[in-house]
N, C-alpha and C. Protein backbone atom coordinates (compact mmCIF):
# COMPACT_ATOMS: atom_id res chain seq x y z
N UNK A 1 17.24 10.29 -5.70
CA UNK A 1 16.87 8.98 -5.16
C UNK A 1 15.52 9.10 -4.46
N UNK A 2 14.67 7.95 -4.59
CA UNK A 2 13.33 8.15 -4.08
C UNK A 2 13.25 6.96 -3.11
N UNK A 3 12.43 7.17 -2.20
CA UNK A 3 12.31 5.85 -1.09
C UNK A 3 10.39 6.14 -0.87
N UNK A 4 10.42 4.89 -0.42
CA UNK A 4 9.20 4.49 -0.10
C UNK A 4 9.24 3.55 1.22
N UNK A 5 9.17 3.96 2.15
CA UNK A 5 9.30 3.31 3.81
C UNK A 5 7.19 2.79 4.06
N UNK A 6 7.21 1.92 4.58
CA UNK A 6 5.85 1.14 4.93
C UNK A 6 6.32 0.96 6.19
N UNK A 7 5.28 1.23 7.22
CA UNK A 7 5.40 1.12 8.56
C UNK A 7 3.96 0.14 8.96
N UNK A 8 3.60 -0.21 10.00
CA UNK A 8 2.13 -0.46 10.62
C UNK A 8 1.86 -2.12 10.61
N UNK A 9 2.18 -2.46 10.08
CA UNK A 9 2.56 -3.92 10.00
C UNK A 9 2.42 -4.87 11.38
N UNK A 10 1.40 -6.31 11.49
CA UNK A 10 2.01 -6.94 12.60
C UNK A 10 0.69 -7.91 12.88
N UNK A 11 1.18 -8.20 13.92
CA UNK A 11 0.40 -9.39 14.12
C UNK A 11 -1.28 -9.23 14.75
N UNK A 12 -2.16 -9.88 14.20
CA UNK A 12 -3.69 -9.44 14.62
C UNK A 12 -4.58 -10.60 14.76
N UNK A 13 -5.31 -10.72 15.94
CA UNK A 13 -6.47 -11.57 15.62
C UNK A 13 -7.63 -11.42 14.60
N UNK A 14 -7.96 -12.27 13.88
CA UNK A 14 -9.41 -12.44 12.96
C UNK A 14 -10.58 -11.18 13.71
N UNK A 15 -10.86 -10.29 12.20
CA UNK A 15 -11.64 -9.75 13.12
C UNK A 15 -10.91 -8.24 13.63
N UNK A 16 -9.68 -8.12 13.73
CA UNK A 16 -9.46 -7.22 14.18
C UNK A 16 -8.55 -5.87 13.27
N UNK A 17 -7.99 -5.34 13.83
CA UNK A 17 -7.68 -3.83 12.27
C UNK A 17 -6.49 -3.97 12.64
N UNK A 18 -5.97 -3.18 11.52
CA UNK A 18 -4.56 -2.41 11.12
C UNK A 18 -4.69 -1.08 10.15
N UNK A 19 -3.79 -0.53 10.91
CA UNK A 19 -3.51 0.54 9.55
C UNK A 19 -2.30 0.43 9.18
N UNK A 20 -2.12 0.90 7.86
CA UNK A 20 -0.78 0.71 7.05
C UNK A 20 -0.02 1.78 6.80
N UNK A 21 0.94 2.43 6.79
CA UNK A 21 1.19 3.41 6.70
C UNK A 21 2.73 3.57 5.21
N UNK A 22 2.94 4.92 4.58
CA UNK A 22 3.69 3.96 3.39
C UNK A 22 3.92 6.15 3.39
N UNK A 23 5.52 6.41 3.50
CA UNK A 23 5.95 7.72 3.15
C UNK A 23 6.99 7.75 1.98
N UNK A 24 6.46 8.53 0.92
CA UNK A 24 7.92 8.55 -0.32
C UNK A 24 8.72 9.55 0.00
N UNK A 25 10.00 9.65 -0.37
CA UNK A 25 10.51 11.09 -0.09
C UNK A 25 11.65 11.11 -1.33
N UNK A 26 12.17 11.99 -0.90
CA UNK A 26 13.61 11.84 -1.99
C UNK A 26 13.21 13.00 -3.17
N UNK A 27 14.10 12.89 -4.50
CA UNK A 27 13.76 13.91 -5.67
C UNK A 27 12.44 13.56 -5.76
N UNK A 28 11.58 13.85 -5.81
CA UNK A 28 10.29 13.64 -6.60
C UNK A 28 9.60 14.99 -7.29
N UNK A 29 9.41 14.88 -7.96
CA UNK A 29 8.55 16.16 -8.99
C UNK A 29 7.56 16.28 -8.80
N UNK A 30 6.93 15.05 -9.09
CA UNK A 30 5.49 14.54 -9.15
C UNK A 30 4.98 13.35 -8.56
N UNK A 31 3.64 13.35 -7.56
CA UNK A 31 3.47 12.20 -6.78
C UNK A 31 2.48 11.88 -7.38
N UNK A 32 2.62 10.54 -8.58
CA UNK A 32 1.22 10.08 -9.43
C UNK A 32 0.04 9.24 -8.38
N UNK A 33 -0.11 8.25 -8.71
CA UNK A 33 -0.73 7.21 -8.51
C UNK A 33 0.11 6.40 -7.22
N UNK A 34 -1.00 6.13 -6.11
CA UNK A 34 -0.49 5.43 -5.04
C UNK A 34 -0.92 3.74 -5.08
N UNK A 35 -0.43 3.24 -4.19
CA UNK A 35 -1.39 1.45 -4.56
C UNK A 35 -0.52 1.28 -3.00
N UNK A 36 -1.51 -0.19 -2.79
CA UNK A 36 -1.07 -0.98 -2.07
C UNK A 36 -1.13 -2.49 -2.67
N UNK A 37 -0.13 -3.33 -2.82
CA UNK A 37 -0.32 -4.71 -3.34
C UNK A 37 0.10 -5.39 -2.00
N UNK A 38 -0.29 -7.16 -2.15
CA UNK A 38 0.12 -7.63 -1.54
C UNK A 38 0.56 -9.30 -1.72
N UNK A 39 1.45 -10.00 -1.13
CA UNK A 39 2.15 -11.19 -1.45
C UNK A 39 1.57 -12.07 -0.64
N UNK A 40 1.21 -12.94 -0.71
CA UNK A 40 1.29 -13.98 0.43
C UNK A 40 2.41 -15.59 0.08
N UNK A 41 2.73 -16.02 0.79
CA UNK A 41 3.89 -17.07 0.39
C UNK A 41 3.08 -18.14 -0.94
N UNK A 42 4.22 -17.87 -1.82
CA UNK A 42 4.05 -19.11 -2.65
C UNK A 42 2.77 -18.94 -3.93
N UNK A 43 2.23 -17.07 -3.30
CA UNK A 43 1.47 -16.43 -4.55
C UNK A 43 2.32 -15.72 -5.41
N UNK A 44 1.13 -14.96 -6.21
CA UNK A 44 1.49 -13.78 -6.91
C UNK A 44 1.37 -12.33 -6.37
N UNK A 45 1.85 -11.43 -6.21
CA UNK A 45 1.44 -9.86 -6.07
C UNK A 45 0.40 -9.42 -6.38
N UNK A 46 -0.59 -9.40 -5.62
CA UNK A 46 -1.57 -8.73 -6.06
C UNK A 46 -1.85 -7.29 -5.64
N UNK A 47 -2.66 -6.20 -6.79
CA UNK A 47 -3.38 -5.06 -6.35
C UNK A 47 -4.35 -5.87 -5.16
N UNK A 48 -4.31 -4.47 -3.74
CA UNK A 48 -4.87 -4.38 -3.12
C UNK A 48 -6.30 -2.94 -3.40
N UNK A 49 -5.44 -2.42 -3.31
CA UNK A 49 -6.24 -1.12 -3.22
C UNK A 49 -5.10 0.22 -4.02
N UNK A 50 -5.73 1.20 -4.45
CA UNK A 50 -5.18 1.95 -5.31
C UNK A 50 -6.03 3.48 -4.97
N UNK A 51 -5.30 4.65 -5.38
CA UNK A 51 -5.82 5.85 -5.01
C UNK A 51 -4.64 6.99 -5.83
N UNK A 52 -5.72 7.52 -6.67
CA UNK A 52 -4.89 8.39 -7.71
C UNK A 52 -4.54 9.95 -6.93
N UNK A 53 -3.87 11.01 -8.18
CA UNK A 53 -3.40 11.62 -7.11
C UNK A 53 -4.47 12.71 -7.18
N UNK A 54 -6.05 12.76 -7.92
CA UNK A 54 -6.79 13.63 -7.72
C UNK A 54 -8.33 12.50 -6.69
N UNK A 55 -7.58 11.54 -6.11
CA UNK A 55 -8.20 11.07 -5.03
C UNK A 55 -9.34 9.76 -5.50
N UNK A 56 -9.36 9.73 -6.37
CA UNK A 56 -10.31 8.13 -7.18
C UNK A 56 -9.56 7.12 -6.55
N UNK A 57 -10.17 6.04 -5.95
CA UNK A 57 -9.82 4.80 -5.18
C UNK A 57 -10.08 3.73 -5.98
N UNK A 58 -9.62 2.88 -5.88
CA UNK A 58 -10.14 1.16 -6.36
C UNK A 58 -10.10 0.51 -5.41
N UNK A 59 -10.42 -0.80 -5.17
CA UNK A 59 -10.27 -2.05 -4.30
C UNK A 59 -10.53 -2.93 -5.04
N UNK A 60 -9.60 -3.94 -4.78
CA UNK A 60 -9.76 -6.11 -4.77
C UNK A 60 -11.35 -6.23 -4.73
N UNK A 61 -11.85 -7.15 -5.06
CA UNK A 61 -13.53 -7.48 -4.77
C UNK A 61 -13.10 -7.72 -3.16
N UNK A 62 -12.13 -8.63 -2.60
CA UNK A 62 -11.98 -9.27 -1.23
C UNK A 62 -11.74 -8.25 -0.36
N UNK A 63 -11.84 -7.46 -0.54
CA UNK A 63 -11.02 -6.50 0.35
C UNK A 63 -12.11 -4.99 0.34
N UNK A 64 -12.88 -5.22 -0.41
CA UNK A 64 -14.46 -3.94 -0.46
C UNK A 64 -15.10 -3.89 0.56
N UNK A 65 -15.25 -2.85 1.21
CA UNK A 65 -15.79 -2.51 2.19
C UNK A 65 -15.56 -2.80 3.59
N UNK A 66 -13.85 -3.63 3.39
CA UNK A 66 -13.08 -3.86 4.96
C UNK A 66 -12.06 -2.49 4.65
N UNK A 67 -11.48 -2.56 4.15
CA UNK A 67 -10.26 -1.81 4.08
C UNK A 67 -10.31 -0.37 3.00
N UNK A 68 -9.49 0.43 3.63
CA UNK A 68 -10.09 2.07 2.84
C UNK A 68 -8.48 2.74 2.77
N UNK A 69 -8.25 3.02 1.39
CA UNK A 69 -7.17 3.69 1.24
C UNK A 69 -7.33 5.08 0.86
N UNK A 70 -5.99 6.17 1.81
CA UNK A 70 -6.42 7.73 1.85
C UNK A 70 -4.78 7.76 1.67
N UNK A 71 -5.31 8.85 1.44
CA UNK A 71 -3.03 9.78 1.00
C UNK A 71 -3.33 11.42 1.73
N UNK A 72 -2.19 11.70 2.18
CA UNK A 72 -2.11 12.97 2.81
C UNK A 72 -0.33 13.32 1.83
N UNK A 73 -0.55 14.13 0.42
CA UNK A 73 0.54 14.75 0.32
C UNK A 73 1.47 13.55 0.01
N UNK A 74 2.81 13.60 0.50
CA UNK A 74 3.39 12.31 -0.01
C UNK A 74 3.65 10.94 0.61
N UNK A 75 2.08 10.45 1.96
CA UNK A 75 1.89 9.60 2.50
C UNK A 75 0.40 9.03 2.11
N UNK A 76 0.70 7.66 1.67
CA UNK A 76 -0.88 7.13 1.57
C UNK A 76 -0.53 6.07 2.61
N UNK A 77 -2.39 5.75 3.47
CA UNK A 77 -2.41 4.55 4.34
C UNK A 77 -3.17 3.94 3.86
N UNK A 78 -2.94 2.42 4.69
CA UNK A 78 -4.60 1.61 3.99
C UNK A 78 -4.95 1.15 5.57
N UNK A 79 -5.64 2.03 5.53
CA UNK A 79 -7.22 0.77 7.32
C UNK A 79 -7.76 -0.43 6.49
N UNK A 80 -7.33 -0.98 7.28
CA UNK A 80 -7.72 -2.50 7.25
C UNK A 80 -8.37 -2.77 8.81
N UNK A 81 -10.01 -3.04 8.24
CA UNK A 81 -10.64 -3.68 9.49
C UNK A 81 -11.10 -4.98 8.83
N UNK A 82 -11.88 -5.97 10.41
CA UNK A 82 -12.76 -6.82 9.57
C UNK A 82 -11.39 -8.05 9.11
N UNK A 83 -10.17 -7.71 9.78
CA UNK A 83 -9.46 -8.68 9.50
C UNK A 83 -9.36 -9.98 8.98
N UNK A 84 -9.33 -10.91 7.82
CA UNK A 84 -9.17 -12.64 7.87
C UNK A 84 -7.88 -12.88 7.88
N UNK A 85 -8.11 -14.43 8.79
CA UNK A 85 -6.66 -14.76 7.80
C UNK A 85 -6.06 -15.07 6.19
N UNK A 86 -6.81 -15.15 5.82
CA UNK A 86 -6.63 -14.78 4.56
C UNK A 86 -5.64 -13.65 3.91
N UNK A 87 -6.01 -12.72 4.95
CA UNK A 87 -5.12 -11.24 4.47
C UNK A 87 -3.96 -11.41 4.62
N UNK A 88 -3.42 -12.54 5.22
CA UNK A 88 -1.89 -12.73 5.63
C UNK A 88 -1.39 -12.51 4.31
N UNK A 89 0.07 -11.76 4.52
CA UNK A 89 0.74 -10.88 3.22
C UNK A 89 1.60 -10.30 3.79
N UNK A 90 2.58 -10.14 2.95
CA UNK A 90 3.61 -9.23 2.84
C UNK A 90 2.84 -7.97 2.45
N UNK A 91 2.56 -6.69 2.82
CA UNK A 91 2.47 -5.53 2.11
C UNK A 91 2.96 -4.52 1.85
N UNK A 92 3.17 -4.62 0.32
CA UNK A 92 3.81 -3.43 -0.17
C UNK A 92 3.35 -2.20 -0.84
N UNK A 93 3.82 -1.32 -0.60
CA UNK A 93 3.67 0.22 -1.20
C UNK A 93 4.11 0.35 -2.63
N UNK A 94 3.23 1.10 -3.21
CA UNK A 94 3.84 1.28 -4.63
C UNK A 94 3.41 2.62 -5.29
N UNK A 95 4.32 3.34 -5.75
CA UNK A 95 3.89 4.59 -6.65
C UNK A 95 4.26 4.75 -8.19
N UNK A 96 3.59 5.68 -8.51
CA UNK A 96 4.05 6.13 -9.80
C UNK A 96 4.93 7.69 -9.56
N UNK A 97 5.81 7.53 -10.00
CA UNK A 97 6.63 8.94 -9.24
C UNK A 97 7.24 9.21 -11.21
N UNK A 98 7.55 11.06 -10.75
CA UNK A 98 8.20 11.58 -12.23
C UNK A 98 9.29 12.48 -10.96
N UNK A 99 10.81 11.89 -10.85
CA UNK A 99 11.85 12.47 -10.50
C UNK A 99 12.44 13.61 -11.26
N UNK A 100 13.04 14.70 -10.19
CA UNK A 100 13.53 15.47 -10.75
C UNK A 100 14.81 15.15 -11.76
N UNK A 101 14.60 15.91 -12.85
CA UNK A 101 15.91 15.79 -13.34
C UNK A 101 15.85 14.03 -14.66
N UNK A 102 14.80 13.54 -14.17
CA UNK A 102 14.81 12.31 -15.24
C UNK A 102 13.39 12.05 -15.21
N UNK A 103 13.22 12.44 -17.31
CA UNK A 103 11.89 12.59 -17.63
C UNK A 103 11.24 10.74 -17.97
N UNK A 104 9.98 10.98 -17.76
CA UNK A 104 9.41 9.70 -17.62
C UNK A 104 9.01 9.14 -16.15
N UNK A 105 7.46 9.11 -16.20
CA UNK A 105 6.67 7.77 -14.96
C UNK A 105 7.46 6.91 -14.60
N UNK A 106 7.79 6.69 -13.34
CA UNK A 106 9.02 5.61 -12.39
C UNK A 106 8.04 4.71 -11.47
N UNK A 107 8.36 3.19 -11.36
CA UNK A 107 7.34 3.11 -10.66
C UNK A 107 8.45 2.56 -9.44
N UNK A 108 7.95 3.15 -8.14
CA UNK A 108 8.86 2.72 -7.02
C UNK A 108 8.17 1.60 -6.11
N UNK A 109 8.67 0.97 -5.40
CA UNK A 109 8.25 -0.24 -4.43
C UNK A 109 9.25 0.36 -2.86
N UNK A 110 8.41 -0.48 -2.15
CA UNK A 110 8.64 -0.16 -0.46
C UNK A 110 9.49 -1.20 -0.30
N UNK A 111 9.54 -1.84 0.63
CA UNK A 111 10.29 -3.31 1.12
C UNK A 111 9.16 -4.24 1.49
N UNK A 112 7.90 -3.67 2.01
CA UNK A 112 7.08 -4.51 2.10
C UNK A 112 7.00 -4.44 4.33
N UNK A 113 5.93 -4.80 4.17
CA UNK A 113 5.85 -5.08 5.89
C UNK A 113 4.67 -6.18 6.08
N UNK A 114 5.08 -6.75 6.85
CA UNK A 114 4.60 -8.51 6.94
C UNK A 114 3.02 -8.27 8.22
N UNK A 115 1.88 -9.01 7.14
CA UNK A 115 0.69 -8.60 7.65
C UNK A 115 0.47 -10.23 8.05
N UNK A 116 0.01 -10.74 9.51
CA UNK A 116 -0.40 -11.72 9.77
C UNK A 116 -1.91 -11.60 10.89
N UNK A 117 -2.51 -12.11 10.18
CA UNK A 117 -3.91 -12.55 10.83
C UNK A 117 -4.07 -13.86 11.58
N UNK A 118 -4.33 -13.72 12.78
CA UNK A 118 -4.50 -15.58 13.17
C UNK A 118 -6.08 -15.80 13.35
N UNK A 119 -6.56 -17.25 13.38
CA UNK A 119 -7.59 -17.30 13.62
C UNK A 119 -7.97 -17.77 14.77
């Protein structure tokens, strides 16, 4: 069994930071590809930011040069400065994991932790 826990989550003025924090644990073999997506009510899921496991990053156009995603082993975070409200979201963690014992790329999800910006 694999888990993916997201911590860091909460309430912020415009303007101001967060960091995100997101640990897998459980069987895992292999820790692929990390991401962060995010929901806001009444959207779609979107990629936020992404970071492979030999360290290549992506970002959203909206989200370039506020927010920076890093992994330590089997924890990736995302800093988020430069806050909008806009960023308001659910955010979730997401990997590409290969479990012991069952062959084939798995992709796992967090529960999500609720990002609100006020203005």
């Amino acid at each position: 069994q694999v888990q993916l826990v997201e911590s860091g989550g909460g309430l912020v003025q415009a303007g101001g930071s967060l960091r995100l924090s997101c640990a897998a644990s459980g069987s895992i073999f292999s820790l692929n590809a990390m991401d962060w997506y995010r929901q806001a009510p009444g959207k779609q899921r979107d990629l936020v930011a992404g970071i492979t496991s030999g360290g290549s990053t992506n970002y959203a156009d909206c989200v370039k040069g506020r927010f920076t995603i890093s992994r330590d082993n089997a924890k990736v975070y995302l800093q988020m400065n430069s806050l909008k409200p806009e960023d308001t979201a659910v955010y979730y963690c997401h990997a590409k994991i290969v479990v012991f014992g069952k062959p084939g790329l798995y992709d796992y999800w967090g529960q999500g932790t609720q990002v609100t910006v006020s203005s």
